[in-house]
N, C-alpha and C. Protein backbone atom coordinates (compact mmCIF):
# COMPACT_ATOMS: atom_id res chain seq x y z
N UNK A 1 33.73 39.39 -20.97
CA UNK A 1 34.02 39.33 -19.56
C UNK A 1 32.74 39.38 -18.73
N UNK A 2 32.13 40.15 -19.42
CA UNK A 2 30.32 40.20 -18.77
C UNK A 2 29.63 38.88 -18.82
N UNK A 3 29.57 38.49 -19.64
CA UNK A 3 29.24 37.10 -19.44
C UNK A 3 29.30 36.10 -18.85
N UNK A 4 30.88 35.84 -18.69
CA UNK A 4 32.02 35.08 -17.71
C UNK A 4 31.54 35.03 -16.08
N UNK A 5 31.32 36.77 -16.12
CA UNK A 5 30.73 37.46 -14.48
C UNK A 5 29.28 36.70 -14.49
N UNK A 6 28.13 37.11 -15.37
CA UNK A 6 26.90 35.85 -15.01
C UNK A 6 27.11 34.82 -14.59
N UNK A 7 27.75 34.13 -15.77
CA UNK A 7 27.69 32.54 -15.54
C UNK A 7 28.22 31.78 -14.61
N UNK A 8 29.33 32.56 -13.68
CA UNK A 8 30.16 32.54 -12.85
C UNK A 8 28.78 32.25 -11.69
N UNK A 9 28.03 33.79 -11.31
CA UNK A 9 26.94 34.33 -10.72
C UNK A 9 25.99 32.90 -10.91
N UNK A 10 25.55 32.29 -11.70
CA UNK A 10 24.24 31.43 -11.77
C UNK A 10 24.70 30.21 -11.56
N UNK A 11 26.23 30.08 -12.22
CA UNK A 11 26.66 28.97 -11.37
C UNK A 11 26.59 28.63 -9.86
N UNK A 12 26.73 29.77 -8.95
CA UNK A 12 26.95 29.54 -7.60
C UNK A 12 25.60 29.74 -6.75
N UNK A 13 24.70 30.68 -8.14
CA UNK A 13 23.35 30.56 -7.39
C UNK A 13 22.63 29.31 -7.68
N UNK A 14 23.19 28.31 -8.60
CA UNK A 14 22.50 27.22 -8.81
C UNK A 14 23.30 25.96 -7.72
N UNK A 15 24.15 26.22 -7.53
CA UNK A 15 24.83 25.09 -6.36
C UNK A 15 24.29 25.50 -4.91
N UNK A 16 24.00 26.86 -4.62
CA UNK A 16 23.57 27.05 -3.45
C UNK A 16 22.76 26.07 -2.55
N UNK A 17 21.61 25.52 -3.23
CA UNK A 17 20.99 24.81 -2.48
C UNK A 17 21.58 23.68 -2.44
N UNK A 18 22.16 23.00 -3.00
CA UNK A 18 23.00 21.80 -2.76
C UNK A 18 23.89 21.81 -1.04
N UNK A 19 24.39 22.78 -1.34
CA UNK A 19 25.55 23.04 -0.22
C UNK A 19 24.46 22.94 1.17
N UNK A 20 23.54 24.01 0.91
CA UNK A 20 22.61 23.84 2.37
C UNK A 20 21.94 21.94 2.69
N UNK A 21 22.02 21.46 1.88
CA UNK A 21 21.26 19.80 2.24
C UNK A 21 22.44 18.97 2.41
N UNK A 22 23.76 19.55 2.73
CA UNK A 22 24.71 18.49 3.07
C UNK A 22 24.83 18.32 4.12
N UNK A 23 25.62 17.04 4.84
CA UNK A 23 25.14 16.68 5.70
C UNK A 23 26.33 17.65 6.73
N UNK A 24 26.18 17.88 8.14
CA UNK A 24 26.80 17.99 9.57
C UNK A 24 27.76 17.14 9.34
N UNK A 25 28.67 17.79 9.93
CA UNK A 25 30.09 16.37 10.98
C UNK A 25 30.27 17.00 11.92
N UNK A 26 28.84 17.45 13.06
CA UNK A 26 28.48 18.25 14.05
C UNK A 26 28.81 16.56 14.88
N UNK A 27 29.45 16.83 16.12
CA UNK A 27 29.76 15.91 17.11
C UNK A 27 28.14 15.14 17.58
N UNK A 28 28.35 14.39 17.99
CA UNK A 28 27.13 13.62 18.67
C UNK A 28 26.84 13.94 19.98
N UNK A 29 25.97 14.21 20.65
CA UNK A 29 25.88 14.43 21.78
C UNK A 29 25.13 13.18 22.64
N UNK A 30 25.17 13.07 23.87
CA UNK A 30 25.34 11.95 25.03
C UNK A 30 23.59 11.81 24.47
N UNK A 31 22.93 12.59 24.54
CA UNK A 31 21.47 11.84 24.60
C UNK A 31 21.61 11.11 23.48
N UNK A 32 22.04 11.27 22.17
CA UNK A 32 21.59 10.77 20.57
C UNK A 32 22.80 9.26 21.06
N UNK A 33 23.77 9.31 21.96
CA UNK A 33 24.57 7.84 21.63
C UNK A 33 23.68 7.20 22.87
N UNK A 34 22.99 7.79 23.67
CA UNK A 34 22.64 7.06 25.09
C UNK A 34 20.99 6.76 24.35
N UNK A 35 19.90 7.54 23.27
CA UNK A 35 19.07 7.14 22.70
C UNK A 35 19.27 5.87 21.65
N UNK A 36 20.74 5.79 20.71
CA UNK A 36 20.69 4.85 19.66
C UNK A 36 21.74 3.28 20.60
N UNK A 37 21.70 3.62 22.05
CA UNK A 37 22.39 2.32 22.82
C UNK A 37 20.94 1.77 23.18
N UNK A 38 19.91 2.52 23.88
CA UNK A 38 18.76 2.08 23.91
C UNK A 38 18.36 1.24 22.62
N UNK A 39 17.87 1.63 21.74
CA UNK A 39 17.23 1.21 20.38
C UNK A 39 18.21 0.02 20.21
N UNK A 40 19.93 -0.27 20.49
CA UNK A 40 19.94 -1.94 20.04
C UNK A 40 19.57 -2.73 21.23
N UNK A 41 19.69 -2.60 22.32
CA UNK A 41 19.54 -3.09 23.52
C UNK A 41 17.82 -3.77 23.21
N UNK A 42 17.00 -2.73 22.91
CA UNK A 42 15.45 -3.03 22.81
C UNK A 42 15.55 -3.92 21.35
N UNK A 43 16.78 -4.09 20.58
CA UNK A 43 16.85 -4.95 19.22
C UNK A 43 17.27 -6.38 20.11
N UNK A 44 18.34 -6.19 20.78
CA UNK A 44 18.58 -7.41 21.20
C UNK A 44 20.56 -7.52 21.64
N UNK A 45 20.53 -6.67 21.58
CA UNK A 45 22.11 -6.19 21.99
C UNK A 45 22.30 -5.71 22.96
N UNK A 46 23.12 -7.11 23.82
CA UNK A 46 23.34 -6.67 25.46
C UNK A 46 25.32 -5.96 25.34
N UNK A 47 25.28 -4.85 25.28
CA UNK A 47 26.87 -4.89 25.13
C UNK A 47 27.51 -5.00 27.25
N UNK A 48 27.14 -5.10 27.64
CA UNK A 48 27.40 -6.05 29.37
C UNK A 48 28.21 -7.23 29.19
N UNK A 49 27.97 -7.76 27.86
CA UNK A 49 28.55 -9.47 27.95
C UNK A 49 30.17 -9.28 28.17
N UNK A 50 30.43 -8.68 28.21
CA UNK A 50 32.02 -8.67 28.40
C UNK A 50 33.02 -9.03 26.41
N UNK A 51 33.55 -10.01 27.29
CA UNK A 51 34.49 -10.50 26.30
C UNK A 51 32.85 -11.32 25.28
N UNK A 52 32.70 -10.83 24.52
CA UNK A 52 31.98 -11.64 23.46
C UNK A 52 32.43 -12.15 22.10
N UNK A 53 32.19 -13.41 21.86
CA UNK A 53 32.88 -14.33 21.10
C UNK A 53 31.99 -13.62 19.28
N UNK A 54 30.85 -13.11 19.32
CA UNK A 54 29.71 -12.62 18.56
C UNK A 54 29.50 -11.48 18.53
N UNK A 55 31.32 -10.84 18.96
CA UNK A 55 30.96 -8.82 18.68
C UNK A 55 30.33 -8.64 17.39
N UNK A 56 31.30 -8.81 16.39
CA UNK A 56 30.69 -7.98 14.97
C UNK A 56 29.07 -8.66 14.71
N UNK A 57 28.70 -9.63 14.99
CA UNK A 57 27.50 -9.91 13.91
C UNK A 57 26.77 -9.87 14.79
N UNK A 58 26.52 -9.85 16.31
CA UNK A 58 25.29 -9.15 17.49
C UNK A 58 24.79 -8.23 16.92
N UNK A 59 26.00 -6.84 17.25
CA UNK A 59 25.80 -6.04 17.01
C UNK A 59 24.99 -5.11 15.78
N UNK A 60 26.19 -6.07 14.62
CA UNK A 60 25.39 -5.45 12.90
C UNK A 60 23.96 -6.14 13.04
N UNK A 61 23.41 -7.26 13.74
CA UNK A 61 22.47 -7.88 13.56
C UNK A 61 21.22 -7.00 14.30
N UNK A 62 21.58 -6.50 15.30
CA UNK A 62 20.73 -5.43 15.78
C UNK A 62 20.54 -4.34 15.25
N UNK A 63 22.13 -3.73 14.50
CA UNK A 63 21.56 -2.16 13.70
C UNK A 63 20.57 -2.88 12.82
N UNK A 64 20.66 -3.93 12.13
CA UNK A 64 20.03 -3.99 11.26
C UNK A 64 18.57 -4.44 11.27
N UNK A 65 18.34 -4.73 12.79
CA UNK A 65 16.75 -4.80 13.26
C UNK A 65 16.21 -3.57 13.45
N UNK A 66 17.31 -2.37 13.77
CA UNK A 66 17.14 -0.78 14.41
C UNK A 66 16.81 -0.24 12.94
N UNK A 67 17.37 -0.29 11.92
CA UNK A 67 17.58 0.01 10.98
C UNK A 67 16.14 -0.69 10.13
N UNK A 68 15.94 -1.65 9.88
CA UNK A 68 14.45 -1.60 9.53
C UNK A 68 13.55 -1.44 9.83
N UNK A 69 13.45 -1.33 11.45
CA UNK A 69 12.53 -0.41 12.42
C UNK A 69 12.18 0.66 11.63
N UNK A 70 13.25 1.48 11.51
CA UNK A 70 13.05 3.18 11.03
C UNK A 70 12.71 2.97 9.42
N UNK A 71 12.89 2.03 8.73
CA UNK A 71 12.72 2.02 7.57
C UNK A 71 11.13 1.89 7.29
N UNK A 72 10.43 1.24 8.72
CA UNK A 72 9.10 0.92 8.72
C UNK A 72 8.43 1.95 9.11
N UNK A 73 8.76 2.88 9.93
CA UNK A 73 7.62 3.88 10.58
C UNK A 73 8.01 5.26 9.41
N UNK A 74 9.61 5.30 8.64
CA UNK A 74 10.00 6.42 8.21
C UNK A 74 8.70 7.19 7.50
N UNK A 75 9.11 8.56 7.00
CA UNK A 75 8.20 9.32 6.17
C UNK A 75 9.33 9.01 4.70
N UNK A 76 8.14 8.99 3.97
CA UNK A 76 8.75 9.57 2.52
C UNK A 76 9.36 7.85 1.64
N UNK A 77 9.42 6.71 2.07
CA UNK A 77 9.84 5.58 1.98
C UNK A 77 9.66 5.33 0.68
N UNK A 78 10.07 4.20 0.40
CA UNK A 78 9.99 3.47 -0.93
C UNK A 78 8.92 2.78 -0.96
N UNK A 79 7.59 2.31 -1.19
CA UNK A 79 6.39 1.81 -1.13
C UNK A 79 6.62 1.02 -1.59
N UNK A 80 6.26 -0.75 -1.50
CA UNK A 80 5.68 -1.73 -2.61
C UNK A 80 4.48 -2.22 -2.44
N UNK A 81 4.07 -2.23 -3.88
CA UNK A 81 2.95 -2.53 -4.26
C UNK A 81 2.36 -2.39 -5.50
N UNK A 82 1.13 -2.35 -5.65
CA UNK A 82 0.62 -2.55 -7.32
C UNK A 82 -0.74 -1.96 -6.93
N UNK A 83 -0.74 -0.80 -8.33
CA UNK A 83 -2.32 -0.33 -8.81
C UNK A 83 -2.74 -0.27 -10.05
N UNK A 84 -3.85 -0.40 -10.20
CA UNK A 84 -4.08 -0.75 -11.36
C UNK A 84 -5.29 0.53 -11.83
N UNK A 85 -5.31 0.78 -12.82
CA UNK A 85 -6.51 2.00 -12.84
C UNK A 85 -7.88 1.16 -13.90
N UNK A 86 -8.82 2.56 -14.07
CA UNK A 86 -9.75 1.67 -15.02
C UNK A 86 -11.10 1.02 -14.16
N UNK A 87 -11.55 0.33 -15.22
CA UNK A 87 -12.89 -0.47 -14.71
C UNK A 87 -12.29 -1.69 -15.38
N UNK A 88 -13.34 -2.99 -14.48
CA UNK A 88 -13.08 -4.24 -14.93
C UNK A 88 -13.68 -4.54 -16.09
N UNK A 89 -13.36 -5.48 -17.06
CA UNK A 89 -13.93 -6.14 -18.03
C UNK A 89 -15.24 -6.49 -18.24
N UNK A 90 -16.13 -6.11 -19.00
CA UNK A 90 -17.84 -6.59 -19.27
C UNK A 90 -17.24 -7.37 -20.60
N UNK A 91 -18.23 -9.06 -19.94
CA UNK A 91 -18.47 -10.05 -20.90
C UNK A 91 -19.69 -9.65 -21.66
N UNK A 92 -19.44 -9.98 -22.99
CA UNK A 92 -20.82 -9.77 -23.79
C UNK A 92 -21.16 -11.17 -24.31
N UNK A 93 -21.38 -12.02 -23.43
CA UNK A 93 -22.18 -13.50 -23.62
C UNK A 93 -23.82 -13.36 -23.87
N UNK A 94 -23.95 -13.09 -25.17
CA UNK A 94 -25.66 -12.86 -25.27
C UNK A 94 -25.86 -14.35 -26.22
């Protein structure tokens, strides 16, 4: 039964940190929807047009200019590129 009680114990001290890095379903507040209306507007999304014949793909077409924006300035990103280590090659043409 002592055992049961640890493993029980290290189980929940090992999930702990999990639980703290999940995400909010904390409401949005007026600056964060009145900041991310800015950011498509400056992509290219006038939502003014009224009746628009080009709702869905304006719009996704701008998150997705907003959206590689942040993918470009982010911290921590996926890098591409190539390194190579070492010294270059010596010819021995004598």
């Amino acid at each position: 039964m002592k055992s049961l009680i640890q493993a029980v114990v290290v189980a929940a001290v090992l999930a702990a940190p999990v639980a703290v890095f999940a995400q909010t379903n904390s409401p949005v507040t007026r600056a964060q929807v009145r900041a991310e209306l800015i950011e498509l507007e400056q992509a290219g999304y006038n939502p003014g047009r009224g009746e628009d014949p080009n709702y869905p793909a304006d719009i996704q077409a701008a998150e997705a200019r907003v959206a590689a924006r942040h993918a470009a300035t982010g911290f921590g990103g996926s890098a591409s590129g190539s390194s190579e280590a070492g010294r270059a090659p010596v010819s021995n043409s004598d």
